[in-house]
C-alpha atoms as a PDB file:
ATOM      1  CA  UNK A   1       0.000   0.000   0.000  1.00  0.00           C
ATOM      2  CA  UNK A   2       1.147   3.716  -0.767  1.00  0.00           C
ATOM      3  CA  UNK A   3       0.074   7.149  -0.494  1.00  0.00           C
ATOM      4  CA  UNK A   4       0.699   8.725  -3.506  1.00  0.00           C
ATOM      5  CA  UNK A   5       3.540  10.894  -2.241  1.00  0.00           C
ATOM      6  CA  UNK A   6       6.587  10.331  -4.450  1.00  0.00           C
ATOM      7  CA  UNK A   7       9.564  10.157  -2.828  1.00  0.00           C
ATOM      8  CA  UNK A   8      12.087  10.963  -5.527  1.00  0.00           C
ATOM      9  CA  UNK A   9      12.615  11.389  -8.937  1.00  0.00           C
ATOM     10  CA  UNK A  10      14.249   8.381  -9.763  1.00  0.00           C
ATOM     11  CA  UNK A  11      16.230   7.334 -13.217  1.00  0.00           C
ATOM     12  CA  UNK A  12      15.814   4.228 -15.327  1.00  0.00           C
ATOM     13  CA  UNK A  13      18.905   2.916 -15.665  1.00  0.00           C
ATOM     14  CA  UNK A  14      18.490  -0.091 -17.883  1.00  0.00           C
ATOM     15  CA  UNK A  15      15.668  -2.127 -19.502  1.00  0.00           C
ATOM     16  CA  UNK A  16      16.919  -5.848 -20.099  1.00  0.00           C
ATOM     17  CA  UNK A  17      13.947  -7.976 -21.769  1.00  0.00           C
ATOM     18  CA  UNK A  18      14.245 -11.493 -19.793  1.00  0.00           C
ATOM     19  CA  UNK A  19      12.759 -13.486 -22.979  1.00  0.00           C
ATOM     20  CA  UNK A  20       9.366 -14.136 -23.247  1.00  0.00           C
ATOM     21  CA  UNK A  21       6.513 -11.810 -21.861  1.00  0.00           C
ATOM     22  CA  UNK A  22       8.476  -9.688 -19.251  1.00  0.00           C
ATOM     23  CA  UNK A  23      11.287  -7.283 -18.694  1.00  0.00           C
ATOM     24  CA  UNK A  24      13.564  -6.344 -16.076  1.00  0.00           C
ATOM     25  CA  UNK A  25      14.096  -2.975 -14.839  1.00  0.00           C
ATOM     26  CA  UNK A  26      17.064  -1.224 -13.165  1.00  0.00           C
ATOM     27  CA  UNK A  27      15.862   2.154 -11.381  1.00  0.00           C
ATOM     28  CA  UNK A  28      18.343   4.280  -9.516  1.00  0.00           C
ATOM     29  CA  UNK A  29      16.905   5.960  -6.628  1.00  0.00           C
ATOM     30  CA  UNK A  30      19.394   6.878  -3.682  1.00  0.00           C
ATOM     31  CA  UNK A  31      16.429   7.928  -1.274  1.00  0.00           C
ATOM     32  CA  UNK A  32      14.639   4.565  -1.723  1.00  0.00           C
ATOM     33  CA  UNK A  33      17.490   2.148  -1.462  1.00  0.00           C
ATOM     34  CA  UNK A  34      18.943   3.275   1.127  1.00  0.00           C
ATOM     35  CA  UNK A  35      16.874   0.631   3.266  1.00  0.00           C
ATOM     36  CA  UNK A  36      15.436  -1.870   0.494  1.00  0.00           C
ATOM     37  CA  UNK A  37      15.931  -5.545   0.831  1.00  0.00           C
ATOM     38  CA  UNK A  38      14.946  -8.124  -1.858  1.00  0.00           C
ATOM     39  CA  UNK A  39      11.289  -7.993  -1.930  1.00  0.00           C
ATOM     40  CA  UNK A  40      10.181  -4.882  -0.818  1.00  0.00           C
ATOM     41  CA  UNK A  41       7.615  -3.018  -2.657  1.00  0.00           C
ATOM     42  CA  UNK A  42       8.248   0.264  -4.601  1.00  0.00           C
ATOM     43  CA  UNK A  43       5.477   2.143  -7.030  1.00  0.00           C
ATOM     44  CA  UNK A  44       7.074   3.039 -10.038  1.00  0.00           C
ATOM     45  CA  UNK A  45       5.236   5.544 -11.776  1.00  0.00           C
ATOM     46  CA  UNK A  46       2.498   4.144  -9.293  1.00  0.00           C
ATOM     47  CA  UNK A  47       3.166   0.576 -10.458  1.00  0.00           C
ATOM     48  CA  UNK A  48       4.036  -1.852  -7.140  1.00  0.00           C
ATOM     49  CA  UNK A  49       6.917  -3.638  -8.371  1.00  0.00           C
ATOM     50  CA  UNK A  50       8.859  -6.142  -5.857  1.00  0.00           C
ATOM     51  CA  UNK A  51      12.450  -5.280  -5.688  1.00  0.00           C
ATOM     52  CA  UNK A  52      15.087  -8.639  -7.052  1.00  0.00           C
ATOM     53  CA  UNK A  53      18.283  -6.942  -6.038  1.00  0.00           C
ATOM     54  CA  UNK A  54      19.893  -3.650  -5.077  1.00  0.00           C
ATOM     55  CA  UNK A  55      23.404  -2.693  -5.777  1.00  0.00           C
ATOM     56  CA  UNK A  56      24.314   0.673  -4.252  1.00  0.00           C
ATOM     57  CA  UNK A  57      21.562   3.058  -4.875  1.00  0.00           C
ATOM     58  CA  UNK A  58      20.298   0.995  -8.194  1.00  0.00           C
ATOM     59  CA  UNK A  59      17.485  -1.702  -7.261  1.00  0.00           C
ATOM     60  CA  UNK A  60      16.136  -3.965 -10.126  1.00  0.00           C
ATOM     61  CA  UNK A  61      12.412  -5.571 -10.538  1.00  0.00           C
ATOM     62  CA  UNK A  62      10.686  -8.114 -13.153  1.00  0.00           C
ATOM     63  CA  UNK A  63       8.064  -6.500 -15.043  1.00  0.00           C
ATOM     64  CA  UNK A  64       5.651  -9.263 -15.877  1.00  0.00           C
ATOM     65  CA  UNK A  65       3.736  -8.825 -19.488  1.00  0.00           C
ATOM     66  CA  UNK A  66       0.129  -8.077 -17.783  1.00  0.00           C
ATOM     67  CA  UNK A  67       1.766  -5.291 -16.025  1.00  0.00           C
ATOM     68  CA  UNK A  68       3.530  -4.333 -19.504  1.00  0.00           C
ATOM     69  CA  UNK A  69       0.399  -4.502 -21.743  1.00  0.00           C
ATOM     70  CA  UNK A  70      -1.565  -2.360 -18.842  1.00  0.00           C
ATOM     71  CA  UNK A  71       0.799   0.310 -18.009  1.00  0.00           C
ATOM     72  CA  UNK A  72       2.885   2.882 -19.697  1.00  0.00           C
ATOM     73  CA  UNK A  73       6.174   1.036 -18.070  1.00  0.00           C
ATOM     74  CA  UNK A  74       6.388  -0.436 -21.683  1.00  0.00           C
ATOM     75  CA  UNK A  75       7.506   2.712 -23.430  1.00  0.00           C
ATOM     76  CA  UNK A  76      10.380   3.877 -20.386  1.00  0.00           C
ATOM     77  CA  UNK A  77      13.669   3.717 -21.917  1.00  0.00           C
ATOM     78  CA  UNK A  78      17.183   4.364 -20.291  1.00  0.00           C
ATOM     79  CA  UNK A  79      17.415   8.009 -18.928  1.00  0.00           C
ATOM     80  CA  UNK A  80      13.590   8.686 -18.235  1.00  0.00           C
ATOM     81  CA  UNK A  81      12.578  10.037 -15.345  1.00  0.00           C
ATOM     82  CA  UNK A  82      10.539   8.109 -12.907  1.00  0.00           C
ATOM     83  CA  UNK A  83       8.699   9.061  -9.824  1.00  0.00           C
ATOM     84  CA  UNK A  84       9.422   6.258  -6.651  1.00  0.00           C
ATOM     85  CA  UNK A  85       7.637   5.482  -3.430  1.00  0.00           C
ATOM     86  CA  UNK A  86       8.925   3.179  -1.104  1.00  0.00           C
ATOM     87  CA  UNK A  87       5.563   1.057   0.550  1.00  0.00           C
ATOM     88  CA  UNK A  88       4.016   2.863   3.536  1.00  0.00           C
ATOM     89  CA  UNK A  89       4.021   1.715   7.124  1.00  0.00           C
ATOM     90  CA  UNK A  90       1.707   1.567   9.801  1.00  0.00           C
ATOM     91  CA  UNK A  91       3.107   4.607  11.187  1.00  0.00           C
ATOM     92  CA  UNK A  92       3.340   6.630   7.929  1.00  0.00           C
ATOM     93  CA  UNK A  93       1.838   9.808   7.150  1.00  0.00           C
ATOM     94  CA  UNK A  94      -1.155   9.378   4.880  1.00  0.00           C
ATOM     95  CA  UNK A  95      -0.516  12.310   3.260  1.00  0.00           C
ATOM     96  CA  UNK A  96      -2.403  11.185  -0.218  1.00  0.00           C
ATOM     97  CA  UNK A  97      -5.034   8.594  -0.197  1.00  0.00           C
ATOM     98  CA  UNK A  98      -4.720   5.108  -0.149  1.00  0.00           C
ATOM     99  CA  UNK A  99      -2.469   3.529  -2.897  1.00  0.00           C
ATOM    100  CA  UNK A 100      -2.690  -0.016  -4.294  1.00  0.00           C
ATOM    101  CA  UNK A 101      -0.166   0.526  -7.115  1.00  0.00           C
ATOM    102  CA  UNK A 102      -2.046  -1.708  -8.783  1.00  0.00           C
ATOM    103  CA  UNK A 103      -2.574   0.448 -12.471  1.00  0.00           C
ATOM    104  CA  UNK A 104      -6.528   0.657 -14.026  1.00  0.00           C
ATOM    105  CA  UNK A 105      -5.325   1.888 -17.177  1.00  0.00           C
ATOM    106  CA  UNK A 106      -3.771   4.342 -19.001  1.00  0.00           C
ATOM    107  CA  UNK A 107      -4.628   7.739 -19.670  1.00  0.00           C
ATOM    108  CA  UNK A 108      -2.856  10.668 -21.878  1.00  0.00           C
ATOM    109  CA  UNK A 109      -2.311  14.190 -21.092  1.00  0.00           C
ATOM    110  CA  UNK A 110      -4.631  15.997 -23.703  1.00  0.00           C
ATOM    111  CA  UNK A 111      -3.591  19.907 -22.635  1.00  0.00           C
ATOM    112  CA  UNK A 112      -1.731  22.100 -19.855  1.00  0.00           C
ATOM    113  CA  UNK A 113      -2.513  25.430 -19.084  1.00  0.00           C
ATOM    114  CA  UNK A 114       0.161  27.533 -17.254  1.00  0.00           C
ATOM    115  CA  UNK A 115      -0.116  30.140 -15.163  1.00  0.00           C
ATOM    116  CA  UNK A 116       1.801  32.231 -12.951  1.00  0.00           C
ATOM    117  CA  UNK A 117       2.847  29.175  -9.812  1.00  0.00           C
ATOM    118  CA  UNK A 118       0.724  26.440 -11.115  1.00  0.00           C
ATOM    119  CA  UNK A 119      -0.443  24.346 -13.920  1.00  0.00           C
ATOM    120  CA  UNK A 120      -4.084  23.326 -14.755  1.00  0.00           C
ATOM    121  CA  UNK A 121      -3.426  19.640 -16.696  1.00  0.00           C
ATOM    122  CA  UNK A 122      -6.001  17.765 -18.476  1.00  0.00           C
ATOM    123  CA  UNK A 123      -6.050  14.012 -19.182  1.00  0.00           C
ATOM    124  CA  UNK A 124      -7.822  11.713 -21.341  1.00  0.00           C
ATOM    125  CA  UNK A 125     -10.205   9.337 -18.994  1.00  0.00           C
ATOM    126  CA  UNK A 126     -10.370   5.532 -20.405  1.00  0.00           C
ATOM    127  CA  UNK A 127     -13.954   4.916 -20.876  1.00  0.00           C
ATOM    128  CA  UNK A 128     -14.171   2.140 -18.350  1.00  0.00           C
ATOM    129  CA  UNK A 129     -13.076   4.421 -15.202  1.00  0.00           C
ATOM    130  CA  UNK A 130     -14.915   7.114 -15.773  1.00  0.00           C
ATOM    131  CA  UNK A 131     -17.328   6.113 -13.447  1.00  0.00           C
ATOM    132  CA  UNK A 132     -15.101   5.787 -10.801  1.00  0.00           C
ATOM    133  CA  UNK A 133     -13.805   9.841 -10.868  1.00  0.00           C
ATOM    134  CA  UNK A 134     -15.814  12.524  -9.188  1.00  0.00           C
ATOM    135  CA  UNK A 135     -14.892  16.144  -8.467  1.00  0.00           C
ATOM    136  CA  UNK A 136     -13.016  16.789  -5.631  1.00  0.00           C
ATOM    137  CA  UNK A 137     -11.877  12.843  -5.693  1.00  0.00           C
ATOM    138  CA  UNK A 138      -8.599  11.692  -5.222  1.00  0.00           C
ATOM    139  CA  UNK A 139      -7.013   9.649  -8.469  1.00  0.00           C
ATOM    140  CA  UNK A 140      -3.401   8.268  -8.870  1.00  0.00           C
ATOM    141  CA  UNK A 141      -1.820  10.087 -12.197  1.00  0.00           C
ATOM    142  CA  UNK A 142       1.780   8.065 -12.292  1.00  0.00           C
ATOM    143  CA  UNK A 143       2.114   7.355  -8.588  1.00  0.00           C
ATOM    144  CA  UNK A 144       1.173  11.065  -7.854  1.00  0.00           C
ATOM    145  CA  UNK A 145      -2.072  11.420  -5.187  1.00  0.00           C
ATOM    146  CA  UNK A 146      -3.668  14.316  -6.996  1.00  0.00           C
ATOM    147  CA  UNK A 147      -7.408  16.076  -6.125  1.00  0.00           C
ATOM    148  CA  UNK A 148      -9.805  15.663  -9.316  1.00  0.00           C
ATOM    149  CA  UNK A 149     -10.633  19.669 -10.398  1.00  0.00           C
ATOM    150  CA  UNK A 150     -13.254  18.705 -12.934  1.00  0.00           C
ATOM    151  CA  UNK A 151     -14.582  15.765 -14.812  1.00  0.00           C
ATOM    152  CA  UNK A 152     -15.958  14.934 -18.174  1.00  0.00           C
ATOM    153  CA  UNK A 153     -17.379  11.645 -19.750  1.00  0.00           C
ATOM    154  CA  UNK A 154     -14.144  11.038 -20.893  1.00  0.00           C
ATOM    155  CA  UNK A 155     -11.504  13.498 -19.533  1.00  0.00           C
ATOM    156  CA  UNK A 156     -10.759  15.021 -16.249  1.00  0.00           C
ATOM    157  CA  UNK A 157      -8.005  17.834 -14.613  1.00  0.00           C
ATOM    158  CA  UNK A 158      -5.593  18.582 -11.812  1.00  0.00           C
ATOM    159  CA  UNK A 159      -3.926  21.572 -10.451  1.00  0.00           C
ATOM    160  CA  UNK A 160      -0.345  21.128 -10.033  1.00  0.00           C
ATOM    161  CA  UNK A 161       1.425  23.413  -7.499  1.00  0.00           C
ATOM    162  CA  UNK A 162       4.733  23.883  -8.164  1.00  0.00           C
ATOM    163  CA  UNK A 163       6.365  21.491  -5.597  1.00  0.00           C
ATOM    164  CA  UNK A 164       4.264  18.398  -7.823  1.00  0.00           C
ATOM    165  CA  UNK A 165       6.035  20.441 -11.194  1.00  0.00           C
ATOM    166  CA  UNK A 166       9.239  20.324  -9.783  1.00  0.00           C
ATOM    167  CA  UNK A 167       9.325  16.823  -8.120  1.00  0.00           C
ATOM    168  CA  UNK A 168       7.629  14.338 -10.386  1.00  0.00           C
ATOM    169  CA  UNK A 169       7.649  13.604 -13.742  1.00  0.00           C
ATOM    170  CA  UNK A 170       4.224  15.684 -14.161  1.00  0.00           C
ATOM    171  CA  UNK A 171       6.041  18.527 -14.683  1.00  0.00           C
ATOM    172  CA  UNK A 172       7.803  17.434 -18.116  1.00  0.00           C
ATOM    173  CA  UNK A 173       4.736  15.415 -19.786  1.00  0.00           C
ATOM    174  CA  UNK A 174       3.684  16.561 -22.954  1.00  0.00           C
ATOM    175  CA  UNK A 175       0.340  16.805 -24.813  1.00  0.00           C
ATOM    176  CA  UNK A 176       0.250  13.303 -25.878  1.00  0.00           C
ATOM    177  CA  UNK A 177       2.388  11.395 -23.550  1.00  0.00           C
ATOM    178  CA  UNK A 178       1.109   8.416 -21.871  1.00  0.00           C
ATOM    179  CA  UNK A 179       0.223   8.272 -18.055  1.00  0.00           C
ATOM    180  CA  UNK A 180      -0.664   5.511 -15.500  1.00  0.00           C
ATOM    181  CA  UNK A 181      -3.806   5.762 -13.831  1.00  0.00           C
ATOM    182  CA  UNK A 182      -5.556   4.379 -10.404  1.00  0.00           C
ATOM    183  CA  UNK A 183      -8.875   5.397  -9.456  1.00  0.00           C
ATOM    184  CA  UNK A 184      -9.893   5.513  -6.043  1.00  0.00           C
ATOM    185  CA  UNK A 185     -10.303   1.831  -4.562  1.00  0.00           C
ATOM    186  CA  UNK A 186     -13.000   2.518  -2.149  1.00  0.00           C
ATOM    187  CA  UNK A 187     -15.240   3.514  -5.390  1.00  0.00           C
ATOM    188  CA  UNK A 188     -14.631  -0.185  -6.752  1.00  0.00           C
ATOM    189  CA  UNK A 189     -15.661  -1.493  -3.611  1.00  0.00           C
ATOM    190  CA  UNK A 190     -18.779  -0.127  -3.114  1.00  0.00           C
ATOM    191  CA  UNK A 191     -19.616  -0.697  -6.751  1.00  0.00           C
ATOM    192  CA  UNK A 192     -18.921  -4.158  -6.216  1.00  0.00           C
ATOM    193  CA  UNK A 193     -21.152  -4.477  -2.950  1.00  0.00           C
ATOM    194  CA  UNK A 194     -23.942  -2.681  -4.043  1.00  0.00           C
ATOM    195  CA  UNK A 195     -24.156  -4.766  -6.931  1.00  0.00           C
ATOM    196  CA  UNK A 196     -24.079  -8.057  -4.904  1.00  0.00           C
ATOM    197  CA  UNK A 197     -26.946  -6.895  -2.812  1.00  0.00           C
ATOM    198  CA  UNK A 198     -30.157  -9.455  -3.019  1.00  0.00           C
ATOM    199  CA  UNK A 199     -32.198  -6.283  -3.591  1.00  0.00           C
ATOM    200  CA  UNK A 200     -29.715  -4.600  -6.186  1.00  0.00           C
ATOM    201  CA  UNK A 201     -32.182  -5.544  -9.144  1.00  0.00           C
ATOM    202  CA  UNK A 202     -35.619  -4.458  -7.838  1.00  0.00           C
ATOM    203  CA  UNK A 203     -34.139  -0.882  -7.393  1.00  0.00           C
END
C-alpha cells in the first residue's frame, strides 16, 4: 500500500527484456534504497513492483507482461525520469489517499494550461473508469495522489502546485504522452457491494 507521495525522482537505468513476456528494470533511486531488501515493494510511476536486487543506490524488478500490456512502463527507456515510493508503514503519514499501485489503465495528457505558480493539466479518462472519478476525488496520475478539479465523460483535470512540477515527472509530460492511472479503490468497492446486494435488481 502507498500514499501517492513520491519520494524521488528516480532514473531508469536499464531495460533488459528477460525473454518471453516480461522485462527487467534497473531504477536508480538513492532515497529509496537506502533501506530496500529483496522484496520490498516500490510504485514506479504508481506501479508496485517487488524489488530482485539492489546494488548501491540501483534496485532492479521483473516487469511481468500483464503489467507491460496495462501500463505505460512499456515505453520507459534508459534516462527517463521516474517518480518512486517506497511502501508505507503503519506509522506513515497518509498524506495522499490510499495507494494499491495496482494500475486501471492508461490515460494521456490531452492539454496544460500555465499560469503564474501552477499548472491546470487535463487528461484523457479511459472509458471504463470514468465512473469511478468525481470532483473533488482523489485519483493516482503516475504514482502522484492528486485532487480531481473537474470531470468529463471522458476526460478530467488537476492543479499542479509547483512542488508536484518540480518533483515528479508531471512537470515534463507533454500533450500526448502516456500516463498511469488508479482510481480511487474505495469507489470499486462499493460498486462491487452494491451490486451483490439481493435487492440490487428491484431498485
Amino acid at each position: 500500500m502507498f500514499t501517492g507521495i513520491v519520494e524521488e525522482l528516480g532514473e531508469v537505468v536499464r531495460v533488459t527484456g528477460t525473454g518471453g513476456d516480461s522485462s527487467l528494470f534497473a531504477l536508480r533511486g538513492p532515497v529509496v534504497t537506502a533501506d530496500a531488501r529483496h522484496g520490498d515493494s516500490i510504485a514506479v510511476n504508481g506501479v508496485c513492483l517487488t524489488v530482485v536486487d539492489v546494488d548501491g543506490d540501483v534496485f532492479t524488478a521483473d516487469v511481468m507482461g500483464e503489467t507491460l500490456r496495462r501500463s505505460a512502463l512499456g515505453a520507459l527507456r534508459p534516462g527517463d525520469p521516474v517518480n518512486l515510493e517506497r511502501a508505507a508503514t503503519l506509522g506513515s503519514r497518509l498524506g495522499g489517499h490510499l495507494v494499491q499501485g495496482h494500475v486501471d489503465g492508461v490515460g494521456e495528457v490531452l492539454a496544460r494550461e500555465p499560469a503564474e505558480q501552477w499548472e491546470t493539466v487535463r487528461f484523457r479518462l479511459p472509458d471504463a473508469l470514468s465512473r469511478y472519478v468525481v470532483e473533488k476525488g482523489s485519483i493516482t496520475v503516475d504514482g502522484v495522489s492528486l485532487t480531481v478539479a473537474a470531470v468529463g465523460p471522458d476526460w478530467f483535470t488537476v492543479g499542479l502546485i509547483p512542488t508536484t512540477l518540480k518533483l515528479t515527472t508531471l512537470g515534463a509530460r507533454g500533450v500526448g504522452d502516456p500516463v498511469n492511472l488508479e482510481v480511487d479503490v474505495l469507489a470499486k468497492y462499493v460498486e462491487r457491494l452494491l451490486g451483490a446486494r439481493p435487492d440490487a435488481g428491484e431498485r
